[in-house]
Structures are given as structure tokens and as C-alpha cells.
C-alpha atoms as a PDB file:
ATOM      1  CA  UNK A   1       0.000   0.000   0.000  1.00  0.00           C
ATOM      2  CA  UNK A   2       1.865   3.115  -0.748  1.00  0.00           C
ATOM      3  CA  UNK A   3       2.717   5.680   1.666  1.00  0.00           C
ATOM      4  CA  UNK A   4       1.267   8.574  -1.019  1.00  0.00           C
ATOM      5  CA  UNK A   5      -2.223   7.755  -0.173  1.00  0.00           C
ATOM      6  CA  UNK A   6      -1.709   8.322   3.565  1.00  0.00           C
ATOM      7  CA  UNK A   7      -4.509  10.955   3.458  1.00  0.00           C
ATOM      8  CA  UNK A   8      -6.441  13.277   1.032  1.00  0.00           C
ATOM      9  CA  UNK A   9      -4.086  15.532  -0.206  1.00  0.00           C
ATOM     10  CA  UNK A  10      -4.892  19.080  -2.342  1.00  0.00           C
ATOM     11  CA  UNK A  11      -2.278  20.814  -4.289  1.00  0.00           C
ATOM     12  CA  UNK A  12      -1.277  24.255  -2.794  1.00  0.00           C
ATOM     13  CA  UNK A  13      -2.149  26.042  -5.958  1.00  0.00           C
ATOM     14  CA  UNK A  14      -5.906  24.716  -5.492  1.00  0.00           C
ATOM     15  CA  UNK A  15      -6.906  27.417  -3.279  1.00  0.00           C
ATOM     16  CA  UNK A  16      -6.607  29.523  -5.782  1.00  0.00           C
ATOM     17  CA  UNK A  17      -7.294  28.242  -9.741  1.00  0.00           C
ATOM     18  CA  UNK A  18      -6.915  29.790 -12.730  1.00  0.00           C
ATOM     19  CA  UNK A  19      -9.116  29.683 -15.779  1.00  0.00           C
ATOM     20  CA  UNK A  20      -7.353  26.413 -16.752  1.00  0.00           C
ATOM     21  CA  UNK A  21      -7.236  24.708 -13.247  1.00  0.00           C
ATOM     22  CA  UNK A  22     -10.906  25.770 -12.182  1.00  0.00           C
ATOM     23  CA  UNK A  23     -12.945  22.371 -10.845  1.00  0.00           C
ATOM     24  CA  UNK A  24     -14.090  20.605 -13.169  1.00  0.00           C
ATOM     25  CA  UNK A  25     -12.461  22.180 -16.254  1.00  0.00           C
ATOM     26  CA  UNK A  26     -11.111  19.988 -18.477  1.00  0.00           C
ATOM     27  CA  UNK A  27      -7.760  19.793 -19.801  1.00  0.00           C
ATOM     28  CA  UNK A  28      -6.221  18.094 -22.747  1.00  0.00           C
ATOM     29  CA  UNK A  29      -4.078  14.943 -22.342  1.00  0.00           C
ATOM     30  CA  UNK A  30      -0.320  15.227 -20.556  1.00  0.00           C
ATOM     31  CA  UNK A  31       2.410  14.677 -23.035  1.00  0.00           C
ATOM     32  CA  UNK A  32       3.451  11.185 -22.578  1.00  0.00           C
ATOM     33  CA  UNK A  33      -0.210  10.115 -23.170  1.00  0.00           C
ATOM     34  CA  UNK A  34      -2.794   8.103 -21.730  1.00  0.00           C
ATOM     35  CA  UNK A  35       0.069   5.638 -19.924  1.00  0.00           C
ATOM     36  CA  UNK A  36       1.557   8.208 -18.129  1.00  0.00           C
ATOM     37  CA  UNK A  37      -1.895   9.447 -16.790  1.00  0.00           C
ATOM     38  CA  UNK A  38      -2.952   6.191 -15.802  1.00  0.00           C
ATOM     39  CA  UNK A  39       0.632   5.796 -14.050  1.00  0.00           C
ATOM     40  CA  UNK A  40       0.204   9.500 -12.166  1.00  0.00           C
ATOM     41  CA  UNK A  41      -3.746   8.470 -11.233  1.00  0.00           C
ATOM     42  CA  UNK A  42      -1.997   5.413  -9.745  1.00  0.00           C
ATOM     43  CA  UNK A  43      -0.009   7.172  -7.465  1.00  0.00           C
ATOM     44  CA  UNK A  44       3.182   5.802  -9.850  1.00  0.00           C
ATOM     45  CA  UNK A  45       5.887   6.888  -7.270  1.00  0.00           C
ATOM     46  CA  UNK A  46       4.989   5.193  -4.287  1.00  0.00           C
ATOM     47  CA  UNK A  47       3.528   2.217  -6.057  1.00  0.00           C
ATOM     48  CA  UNK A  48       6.893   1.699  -7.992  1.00  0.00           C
ATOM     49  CA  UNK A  49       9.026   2.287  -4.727  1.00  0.00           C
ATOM     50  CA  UNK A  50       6.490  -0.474  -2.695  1.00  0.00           C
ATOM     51  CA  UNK A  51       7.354  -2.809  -5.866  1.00  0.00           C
ATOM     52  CA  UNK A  52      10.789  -2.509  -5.576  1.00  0.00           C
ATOM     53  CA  UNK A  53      11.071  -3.188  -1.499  1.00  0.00           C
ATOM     54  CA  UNK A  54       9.611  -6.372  -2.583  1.00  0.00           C
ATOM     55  CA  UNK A  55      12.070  -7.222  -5.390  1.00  0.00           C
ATOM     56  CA  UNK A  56      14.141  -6.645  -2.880  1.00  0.00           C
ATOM     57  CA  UNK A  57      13.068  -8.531  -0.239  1.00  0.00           C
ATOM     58  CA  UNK A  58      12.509 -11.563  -3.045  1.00  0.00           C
ATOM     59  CA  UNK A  59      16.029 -11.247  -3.895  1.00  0.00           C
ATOM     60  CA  UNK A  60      17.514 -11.254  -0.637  1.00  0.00           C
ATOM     61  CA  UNK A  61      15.720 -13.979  -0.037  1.00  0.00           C
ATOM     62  CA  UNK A  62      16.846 -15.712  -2.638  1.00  0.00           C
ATOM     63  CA  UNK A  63      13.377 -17.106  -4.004  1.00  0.00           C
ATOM     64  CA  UNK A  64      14.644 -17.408  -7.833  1.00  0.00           C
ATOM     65  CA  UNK A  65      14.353 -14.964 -10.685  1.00  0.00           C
ATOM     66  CA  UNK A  66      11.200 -16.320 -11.993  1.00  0.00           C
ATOM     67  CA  UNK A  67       9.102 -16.088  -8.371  1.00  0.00           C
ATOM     68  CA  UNK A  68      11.162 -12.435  -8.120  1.00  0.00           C
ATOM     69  CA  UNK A  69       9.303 -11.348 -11.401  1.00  0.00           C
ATOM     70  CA  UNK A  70       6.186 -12.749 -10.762  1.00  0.00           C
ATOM     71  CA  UNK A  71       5.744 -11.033  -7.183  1.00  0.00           C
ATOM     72  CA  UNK A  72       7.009  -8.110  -9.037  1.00  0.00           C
ATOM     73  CA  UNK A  73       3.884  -8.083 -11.758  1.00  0.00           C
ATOM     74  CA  UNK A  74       1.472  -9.368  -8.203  1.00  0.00           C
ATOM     75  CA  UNK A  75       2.595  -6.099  -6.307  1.00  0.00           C
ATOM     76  CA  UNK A  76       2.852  -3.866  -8.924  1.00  0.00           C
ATOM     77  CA  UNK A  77      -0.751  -4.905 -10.393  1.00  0.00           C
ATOM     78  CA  UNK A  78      -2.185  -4.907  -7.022  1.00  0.00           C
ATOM     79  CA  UNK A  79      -1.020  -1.486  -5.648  1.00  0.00           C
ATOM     80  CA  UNK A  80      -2.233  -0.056  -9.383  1.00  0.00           C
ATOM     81  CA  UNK A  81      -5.465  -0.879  -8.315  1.00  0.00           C
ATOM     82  CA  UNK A  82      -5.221   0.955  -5.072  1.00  0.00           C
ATOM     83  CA  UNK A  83      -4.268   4.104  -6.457  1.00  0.00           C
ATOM     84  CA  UNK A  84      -7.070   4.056  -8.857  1.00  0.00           C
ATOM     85  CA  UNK A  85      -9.512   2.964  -6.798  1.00  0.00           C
ATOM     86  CA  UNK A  86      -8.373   6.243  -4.412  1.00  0.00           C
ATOM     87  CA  UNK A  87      -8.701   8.630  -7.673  1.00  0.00           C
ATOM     88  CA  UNK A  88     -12.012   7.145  -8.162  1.00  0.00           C
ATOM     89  CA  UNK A  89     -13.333   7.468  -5.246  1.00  0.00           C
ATOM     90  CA  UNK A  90     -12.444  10.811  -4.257  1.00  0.00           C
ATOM     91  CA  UNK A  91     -12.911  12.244  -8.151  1.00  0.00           C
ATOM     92  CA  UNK A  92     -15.822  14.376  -7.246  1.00  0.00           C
ATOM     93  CA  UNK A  93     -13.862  15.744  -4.124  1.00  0.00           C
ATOM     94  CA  UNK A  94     -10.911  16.443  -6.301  1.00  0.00           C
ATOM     95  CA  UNK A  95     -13.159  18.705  -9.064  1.00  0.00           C
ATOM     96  CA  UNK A  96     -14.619  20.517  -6.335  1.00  0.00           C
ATOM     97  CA  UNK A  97     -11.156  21.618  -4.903  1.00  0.00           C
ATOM     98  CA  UNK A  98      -9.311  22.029  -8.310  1.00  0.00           C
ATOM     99  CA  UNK A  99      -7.170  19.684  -7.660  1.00  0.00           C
ATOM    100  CA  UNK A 100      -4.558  20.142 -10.532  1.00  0.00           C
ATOM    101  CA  UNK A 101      -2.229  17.256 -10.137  1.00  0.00           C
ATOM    102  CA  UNK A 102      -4.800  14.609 -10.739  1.00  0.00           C
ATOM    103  CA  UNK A 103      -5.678  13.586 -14.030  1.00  0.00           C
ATOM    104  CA  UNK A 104      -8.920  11.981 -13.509  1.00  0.00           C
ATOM    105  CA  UNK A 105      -9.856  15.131 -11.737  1.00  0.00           C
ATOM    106  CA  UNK A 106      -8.702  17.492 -14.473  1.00  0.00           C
ATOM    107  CA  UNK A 107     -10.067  15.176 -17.513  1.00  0.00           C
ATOM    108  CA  UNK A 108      -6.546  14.548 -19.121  1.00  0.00           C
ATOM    109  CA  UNK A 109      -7.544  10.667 -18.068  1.00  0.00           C
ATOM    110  CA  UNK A 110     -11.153   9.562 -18.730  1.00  0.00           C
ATOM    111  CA  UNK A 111     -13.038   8.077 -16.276  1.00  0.00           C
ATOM    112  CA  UNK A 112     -13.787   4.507 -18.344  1.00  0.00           C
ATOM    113  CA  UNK A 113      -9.744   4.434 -19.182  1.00  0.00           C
ATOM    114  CA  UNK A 114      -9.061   4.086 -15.666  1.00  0.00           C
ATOM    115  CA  UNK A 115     -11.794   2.037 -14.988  1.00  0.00           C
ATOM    116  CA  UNK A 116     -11.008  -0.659 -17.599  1.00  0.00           C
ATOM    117  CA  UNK A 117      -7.315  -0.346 -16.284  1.00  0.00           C
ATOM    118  CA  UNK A 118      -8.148  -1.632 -12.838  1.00  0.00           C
ATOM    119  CA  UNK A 119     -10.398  -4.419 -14.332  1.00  0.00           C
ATOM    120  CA  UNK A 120      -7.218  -5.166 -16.197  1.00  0.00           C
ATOM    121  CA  UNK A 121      -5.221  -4.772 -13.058  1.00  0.00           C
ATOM    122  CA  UNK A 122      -7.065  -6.656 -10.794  1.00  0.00           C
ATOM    123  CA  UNK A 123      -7.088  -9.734 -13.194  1.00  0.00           C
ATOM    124  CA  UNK A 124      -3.115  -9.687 -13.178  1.00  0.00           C
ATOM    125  CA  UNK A 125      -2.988  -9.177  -9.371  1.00  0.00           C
ATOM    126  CA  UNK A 126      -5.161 -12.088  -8.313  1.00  0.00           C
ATOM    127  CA  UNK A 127      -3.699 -14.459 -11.294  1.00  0.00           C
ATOM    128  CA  UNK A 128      -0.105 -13.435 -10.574  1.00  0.00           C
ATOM    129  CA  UNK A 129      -0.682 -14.018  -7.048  1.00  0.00           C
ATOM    130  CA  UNK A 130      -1.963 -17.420  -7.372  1.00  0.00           C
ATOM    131  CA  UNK A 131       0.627 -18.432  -9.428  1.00  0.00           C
ATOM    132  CA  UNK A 132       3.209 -17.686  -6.378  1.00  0.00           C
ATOM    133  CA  UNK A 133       1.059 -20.045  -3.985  1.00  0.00           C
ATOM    134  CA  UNK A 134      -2.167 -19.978  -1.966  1.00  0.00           C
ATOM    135  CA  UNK A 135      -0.544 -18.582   1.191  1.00  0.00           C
ATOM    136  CA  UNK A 136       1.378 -15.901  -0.437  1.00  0.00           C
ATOM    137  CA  UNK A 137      -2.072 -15.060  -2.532  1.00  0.00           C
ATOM    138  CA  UNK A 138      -3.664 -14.796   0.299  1.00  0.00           C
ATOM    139  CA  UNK A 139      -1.792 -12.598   2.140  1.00  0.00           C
ATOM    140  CA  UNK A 140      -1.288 -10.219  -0.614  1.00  0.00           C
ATOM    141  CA  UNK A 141      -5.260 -10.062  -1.728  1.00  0.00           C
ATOM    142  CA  UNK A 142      -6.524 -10.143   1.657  1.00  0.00           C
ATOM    143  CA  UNK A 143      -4.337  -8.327   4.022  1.00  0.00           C
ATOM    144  CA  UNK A 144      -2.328  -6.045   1.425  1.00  0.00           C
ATOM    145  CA  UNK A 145      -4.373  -5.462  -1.523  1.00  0.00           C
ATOM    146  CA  UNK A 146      -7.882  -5.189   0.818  1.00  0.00           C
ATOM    147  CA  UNK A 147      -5.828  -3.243   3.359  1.00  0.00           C
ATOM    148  CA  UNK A 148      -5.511  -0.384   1.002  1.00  0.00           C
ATOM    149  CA  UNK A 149      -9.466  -1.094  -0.759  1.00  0.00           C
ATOM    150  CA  UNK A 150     -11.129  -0.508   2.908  1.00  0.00           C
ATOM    151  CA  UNK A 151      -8.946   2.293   3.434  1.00  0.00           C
ATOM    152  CA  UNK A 152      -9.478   3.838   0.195  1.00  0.00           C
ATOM    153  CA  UNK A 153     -13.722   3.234   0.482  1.00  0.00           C
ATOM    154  CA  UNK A 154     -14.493   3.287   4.750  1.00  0.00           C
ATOM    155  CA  UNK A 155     -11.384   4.154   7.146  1.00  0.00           C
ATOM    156  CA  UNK A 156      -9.555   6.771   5.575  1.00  0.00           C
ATOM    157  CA  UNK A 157     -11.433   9.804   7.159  1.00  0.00           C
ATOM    158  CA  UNK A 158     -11.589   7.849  10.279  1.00  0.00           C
ATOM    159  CA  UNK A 159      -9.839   7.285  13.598  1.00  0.00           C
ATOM    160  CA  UNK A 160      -8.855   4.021  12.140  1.00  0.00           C
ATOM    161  CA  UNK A 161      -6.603   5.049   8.959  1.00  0.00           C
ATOM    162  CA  UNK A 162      -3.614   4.395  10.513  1.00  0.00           C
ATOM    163  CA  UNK A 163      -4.987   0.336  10.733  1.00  0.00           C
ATOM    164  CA  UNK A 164      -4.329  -0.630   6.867  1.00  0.00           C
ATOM    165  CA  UNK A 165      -1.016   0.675   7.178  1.00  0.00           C
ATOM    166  CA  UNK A 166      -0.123  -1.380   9.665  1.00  0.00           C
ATOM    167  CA  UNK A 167      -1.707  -4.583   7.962  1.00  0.00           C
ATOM    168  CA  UNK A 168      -0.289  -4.023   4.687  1.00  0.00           C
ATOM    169  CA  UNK A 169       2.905  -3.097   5.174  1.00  0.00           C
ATOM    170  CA  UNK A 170       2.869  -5.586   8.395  1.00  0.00           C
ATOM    171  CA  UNK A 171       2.084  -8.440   6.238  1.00  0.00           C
ATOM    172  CA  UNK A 172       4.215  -7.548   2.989  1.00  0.00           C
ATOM    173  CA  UNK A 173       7.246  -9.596   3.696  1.00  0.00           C
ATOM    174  CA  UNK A 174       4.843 -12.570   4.134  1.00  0.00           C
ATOM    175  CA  UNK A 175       4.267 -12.331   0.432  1.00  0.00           C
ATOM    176  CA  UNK A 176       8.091 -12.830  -0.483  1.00  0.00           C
ATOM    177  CA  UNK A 177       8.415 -15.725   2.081  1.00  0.00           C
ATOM    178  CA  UNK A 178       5.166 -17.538   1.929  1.00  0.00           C
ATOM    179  CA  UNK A 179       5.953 -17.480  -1.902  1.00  0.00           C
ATOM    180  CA  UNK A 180       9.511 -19.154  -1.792  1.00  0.00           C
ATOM    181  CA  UNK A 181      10.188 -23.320  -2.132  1.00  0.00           C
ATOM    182  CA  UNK A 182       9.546 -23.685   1.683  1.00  0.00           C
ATOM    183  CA  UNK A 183       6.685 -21.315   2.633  1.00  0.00           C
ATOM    184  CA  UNK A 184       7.235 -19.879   6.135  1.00  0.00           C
ATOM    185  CA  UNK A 185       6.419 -16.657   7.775  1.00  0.00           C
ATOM    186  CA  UNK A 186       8.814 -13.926   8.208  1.00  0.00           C
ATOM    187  CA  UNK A 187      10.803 -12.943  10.752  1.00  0.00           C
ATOM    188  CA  UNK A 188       8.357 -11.254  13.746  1.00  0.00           C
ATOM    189  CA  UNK A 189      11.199  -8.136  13.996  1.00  0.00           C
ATOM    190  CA  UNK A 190      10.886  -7.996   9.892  1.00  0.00           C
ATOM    191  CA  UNK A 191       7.021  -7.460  10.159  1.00  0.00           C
ATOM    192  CA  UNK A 192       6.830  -5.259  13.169  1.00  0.00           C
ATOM    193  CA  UNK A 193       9.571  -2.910  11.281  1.00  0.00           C
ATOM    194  CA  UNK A 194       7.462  -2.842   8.454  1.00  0.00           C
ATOM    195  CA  UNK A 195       3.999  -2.663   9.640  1.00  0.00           C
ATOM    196  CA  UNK A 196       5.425   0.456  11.881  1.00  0.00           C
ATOM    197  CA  UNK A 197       7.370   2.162   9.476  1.00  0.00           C
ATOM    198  CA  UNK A 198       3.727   2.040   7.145  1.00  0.00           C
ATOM    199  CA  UNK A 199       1.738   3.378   9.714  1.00  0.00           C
ATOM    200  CA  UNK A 200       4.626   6.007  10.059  1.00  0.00           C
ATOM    201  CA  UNK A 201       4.645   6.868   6.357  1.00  0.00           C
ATOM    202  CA  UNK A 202       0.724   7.537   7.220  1.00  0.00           C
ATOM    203  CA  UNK A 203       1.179  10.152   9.220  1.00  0.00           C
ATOM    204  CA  UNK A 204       4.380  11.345   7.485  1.00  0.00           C
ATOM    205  CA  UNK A 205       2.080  11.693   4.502  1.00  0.00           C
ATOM    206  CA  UNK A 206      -0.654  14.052   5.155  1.00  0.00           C
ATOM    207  CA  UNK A 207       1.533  15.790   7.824  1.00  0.00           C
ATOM    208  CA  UNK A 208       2.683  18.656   5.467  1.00  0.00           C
ATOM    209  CA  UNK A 209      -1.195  19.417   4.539  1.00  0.00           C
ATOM    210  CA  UNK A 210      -3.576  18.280   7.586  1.00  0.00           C
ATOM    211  CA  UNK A 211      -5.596  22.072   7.292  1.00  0.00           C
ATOM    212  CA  UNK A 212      -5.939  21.534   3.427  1.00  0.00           C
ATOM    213  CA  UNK A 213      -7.350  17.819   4.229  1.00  0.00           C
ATOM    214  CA  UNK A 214      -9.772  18.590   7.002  1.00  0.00           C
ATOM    215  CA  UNK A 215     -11.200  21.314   4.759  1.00  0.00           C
ATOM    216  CA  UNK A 216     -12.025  18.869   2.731  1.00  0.00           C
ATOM    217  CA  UNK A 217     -13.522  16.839   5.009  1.00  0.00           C
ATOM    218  CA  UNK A 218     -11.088  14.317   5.586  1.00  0.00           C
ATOM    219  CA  UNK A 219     -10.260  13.319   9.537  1.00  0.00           C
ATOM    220  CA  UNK A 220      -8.126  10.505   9.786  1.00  0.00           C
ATOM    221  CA  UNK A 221      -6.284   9.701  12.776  1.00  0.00           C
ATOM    222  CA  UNK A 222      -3.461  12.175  11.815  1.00  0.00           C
ATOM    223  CA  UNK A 223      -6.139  14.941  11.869  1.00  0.00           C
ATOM    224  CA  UNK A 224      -7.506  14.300  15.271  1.00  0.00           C
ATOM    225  CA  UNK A 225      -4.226  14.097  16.923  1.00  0.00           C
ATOM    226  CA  UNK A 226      -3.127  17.456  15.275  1.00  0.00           C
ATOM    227  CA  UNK A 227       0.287  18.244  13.658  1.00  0.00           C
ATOM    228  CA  UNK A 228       2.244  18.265  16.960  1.00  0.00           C
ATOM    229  CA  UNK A 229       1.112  14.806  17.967  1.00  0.00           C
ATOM    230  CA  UNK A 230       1.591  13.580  14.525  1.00  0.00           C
ATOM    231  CA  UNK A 231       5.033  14.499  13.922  1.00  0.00           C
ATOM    232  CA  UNK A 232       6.198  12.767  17.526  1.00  0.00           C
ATOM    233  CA  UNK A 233       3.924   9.336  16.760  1.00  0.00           C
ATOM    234  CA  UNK A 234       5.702   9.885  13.150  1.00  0.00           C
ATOM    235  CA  UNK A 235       9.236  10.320  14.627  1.00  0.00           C
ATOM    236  CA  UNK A 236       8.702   7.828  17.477  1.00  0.00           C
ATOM    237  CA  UNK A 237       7.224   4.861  14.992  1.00  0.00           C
ATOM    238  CA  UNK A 238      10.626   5.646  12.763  1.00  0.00           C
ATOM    239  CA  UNK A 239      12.877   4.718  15.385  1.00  0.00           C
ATOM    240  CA  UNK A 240      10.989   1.278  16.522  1.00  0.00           C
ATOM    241  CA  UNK A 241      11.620   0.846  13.192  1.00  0.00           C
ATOM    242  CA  UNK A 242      15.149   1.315  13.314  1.00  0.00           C
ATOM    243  CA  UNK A 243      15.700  -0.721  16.519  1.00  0.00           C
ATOM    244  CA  UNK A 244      13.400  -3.490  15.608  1.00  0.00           C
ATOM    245  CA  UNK A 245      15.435  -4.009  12.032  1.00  0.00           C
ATOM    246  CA  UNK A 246      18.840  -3.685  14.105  1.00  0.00           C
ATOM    247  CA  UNK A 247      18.246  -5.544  17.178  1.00  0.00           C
ATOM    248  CA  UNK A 248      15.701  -7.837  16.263  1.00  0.00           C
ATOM    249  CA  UNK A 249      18.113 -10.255  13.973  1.00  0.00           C
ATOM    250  CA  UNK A 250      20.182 -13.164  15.330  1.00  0.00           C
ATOM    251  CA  UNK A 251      23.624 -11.422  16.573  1.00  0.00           C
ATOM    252  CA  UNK A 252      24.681  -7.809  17.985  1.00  0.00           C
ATOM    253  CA  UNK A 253      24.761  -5.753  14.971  1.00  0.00           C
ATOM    254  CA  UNK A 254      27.994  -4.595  13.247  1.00  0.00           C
ATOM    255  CA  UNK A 255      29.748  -1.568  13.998  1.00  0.00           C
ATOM    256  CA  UNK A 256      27.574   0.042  10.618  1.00  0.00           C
ATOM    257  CA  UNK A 257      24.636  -1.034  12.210  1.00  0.00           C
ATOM    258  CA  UNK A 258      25.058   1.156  15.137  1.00  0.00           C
ATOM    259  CA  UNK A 259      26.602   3.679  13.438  1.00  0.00           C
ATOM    260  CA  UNK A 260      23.235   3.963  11.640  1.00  0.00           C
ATOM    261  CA  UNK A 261      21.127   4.361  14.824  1.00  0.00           C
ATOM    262  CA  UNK A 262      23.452   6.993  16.077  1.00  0.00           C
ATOM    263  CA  UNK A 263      22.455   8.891  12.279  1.00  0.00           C
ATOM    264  CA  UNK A 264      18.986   7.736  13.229  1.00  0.00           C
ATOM    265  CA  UNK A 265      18.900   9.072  16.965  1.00  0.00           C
ATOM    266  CA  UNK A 266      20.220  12.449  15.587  1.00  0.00           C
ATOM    267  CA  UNK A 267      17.176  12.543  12.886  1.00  0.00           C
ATOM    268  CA  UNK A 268      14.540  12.028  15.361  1.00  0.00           C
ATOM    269  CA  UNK A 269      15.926  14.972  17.615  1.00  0.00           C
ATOM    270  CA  UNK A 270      15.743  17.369  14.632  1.00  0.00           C
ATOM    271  CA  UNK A 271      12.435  15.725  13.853  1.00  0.00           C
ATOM    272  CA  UNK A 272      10.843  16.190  17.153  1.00  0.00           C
ATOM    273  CA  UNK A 273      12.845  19.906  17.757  1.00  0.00           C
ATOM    274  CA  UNK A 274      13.320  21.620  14.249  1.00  0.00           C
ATOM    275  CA  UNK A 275      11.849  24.441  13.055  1.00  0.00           C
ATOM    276  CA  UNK A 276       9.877  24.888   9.790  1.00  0.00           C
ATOM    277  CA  UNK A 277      10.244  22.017   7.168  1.00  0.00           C
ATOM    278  CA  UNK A 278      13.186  20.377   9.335  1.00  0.00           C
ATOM    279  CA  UNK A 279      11.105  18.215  11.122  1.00  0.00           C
ATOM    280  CA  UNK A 280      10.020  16.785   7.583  1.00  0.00           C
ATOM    281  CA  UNK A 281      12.707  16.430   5.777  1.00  0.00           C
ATOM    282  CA  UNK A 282      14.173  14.984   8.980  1.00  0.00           C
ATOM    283  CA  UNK A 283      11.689  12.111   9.898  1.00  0.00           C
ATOM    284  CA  UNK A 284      11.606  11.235   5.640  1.00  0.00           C
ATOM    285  CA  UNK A 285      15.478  10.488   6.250  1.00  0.00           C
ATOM    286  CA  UNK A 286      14.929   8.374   8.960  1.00  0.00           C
ATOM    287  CA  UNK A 287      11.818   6.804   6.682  1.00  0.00           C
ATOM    288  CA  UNK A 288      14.464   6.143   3.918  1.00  0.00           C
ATOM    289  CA  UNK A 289      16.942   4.462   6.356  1.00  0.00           C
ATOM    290  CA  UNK A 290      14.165   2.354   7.778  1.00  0.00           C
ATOM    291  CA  UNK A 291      13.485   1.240   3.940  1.00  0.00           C
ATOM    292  CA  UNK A 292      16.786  -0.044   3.423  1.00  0.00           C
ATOM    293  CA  UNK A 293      17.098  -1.641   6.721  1.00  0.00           C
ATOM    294  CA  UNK A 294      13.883  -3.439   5.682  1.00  0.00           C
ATOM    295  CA  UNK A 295      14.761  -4.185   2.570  1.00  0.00           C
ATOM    296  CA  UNK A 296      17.842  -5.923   3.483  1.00  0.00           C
ATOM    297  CA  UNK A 297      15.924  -8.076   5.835  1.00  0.00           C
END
């Protein structure tokens, strides 16, 4: 589930549209054409990035080329049909705010294109996904793949949007390793890294824009906690992150390993005690060193 639809998110030049970027006008098509737009309506950047932690993952694993590929096309097909099941959903809430960086919302991407992509999509997920295994399909169209569906159509504006995070990203290693020759269950330290650094990318996520969301109507759990709370819950998931990669595997960690919390430890203080976008840019650092610790799990 990626860590771009961690909340409902309007452009900052929405407040105020010109005559091309009014809701509802419509625009012509992007250059690049109707792929690209169905790649941007699918949230392309955080979908690719969850893809490749799994490739990853597969390869460190050591699960064979083929089953690499093929939970490659699973992952990728199922986290296209998250994003465009978000755009979908929230299309009429876009228009209405001008929301300019959304294609379905500013007509460069019809509405039927993107709904005969997801048919499309969802056909390769669950076939893909089968073909790696019953457990690892499971895991992936149940806990992943319906993770980010509920959140997308019931828990986003509520208390509970933090939850899907936690089950997706939780359960994503279980893919690579329920998938493999001998199907077992990852590490507990593996999931618990990765189910917390997914509910941190949650709040990390809408933190930058939590007055633009709950104009719109939007109160996840972020919202109700407010910015300060956010950013420490961000900040203090992060570094359970960090310990439970480092100290939960067999053996004291090299000398890198706590080198890295050290560079981690000095990120959260500048998260929780910056000024301006410090905090940010501050707890995304930690985010990205939390990615490759889980990657190399």
C-alpha cells in the first residue's frame, strides 16, 4: 500500500485556480499520453518504490528470478489498483477543490480508461498471485491489496486510517516468504519494522497538509491528533523501526549497524525539535533508512 495515499491531499495552488485549473475544467491529455496518466492516477511513485522493497526482499531472499518477477507483476498490479480505486473514489472531491495534479480530476484521463485499467489490473494481481502459492495469494489479496481497498472506500477519514497501514505493510514480507520453495512466515522483527514504518509513512504523509485535508472533510487519525502529535507518533514509529530491524536479527549488529542508529537518533531529535520544514525532511530520512534496513531483511 503506498505511503502517497496516507490521506487526502490538495495541491497548494488549489486554493486559488486559474481559468485552466478551475474544478471541473477539463484539460487536454499530458504529453506522454494516456500511460503516463494512468501511471500518475496510480499514485506511480509510491507504487513503484512499494514494488521494488519487494524485489528486494525476493532477492535477498533468494526465491529465484522467476518467483522475483512474478511477485514483481502481483505487487505492482495490485497497488495499481489501489491508487485508482483512491482517484475514483475521491474524483468528485478532487473537481470541487481544483485539484490540478490529478488527471482523472482534471479530464486529461477519462473516467472509463481508468476504470477498464483496474479491471485489467485486478485480473493480473489475483492471477499473478496465485501463481506464487495460496498462502502468499492470500496474504497479498486479503491483508495487502484489501488493506488499502477498505482504506481507500471506509477508514480513511476515520480514527482508524492508521490500521491498513499497519496490515499491509505488516504483512508484505509474508508475500516474499510464503511465496519461496519452503513457505514460512517472516521474521516477527521484519514485520513489526514494516507494519510500523507504514503506519509512520501515514502520518508522514498528510503531515505537510492536515488544514488543506480537514477542509475537505477528511479526519483521519493524523487529523484528530493534530500536527504536533503527529510528527512525535511519526518520529517515534521511525525509530521502533530502526531498533526493531537492528536488534531484532540473530547477533549484535555490526559496527555500521550502530553507526546507523546513532544517524537515526540524531534525525529524530531534529524531527521532534526543528523548526519549519526540518522536522520533515528529517523524519523522511529516517523513513528512507528504515526502507533499506527493511529491505535488506
Amino acid at each position: 500500500m503506498a505511503a502517497s495515499r496516507g490521506g487526502y491531499r490538495t495541491s497548494r495552488s488549489s486554493t486559488t485556480p486559474g481559468p485552466t485549473s478551475a474544478p471541473g475544467a477539463i484539460r487536454p491529455a499530458a504529453p506522454g499520453g494516456a500511460a503516463v496518466g494512468l501511471l500518475r492516477a496510480a499514485h506511480g511513485g509510491p507504487t513503484l518504490a512499494v514494488t521494488t522493497l519487494v524485489v528486494v526482499l525476493a532477492v535477498g531472499r533468494d526465491v529465484g528470478w522467476g518467483t522475483a518477477l512474478m511477485l514483481a507483476g502481483a505487487v505492482f498490479a495490485g497497488q495499481l489498483t489501489i491508487g485508482w480505486v483512491n482517484d475514483l473514489v475521491d474524483l468528485r472531491r478532487d473537481r470541487e477543490v481544483g485539484r490540478t495534479d490529478k488527471p482523472l480530476a482534471t479530464g486529461e484521463l477519462p473516467v472509463a480508461a481508468v476504470r477498464t485499467a483496474l479491471a485489467l489490473a485486478a485480473a493480473s494481481a489475483v492471477g499473478l498471485s496465485l501463481a506464487l502459492g495460496w498462502r502468499s495469494a492470500l496474504v497479498h489479496l486479503v491483508l495487502v491489496v484489501g488493506s488499502g481497498q477498505a482504506y481507500n472506500l471506509c477508514l480513511k477519514a476515520t480514527a482508524w486510517s492508521w490500521l491498513p497501514y499497519a496490515v499491509a505493510f505488516g504483512t508484505l514480507p509474508a508475500v516474499v516468504t510464503l511465496a519461496g520453495a519452503d513457505p514460512v512466515w517472516p521474521e516477527p522483527w521484519l514485520m513489526l519494522a514494516a507494519g510500523t514504518l507504514g503506519v509512520a509513512a501515514h502520518f508522514l504523509n498528510v503531515l505537510p497538509d492536515l488544514a488543506d485535508d480537514a477542509a475537505t472533510g477528511v479526519r483521519g487519525l493524523p487529523h484528530r491528533i493534530g500536527g504536533t502529535a503527529s510528527r512525535v507518533a511519526a518520529t517515534t514509529l521511525l525509530v521502533t523501526a530502526s531498533l526493531a530491524a537492528l536488534l531484532g536479527r540473530d547477533g549484535a549488529p555490526e559496527t555500521w549497524g550502530w553507526l546507523l542508529l546513532v544517524l537515526v537518533l540524531g534525525l529524530a531529535a531534529l524531527s521532534l525539535r526543528g523548526r519549519g520544514r526540518t522536522p520533515f525532511r528529517a523524519a523522511v530520512a529516517i523513513a528512507l533508512l528504515d526502507v533499506v534496513l527493511v529491505a535488506a531483511g
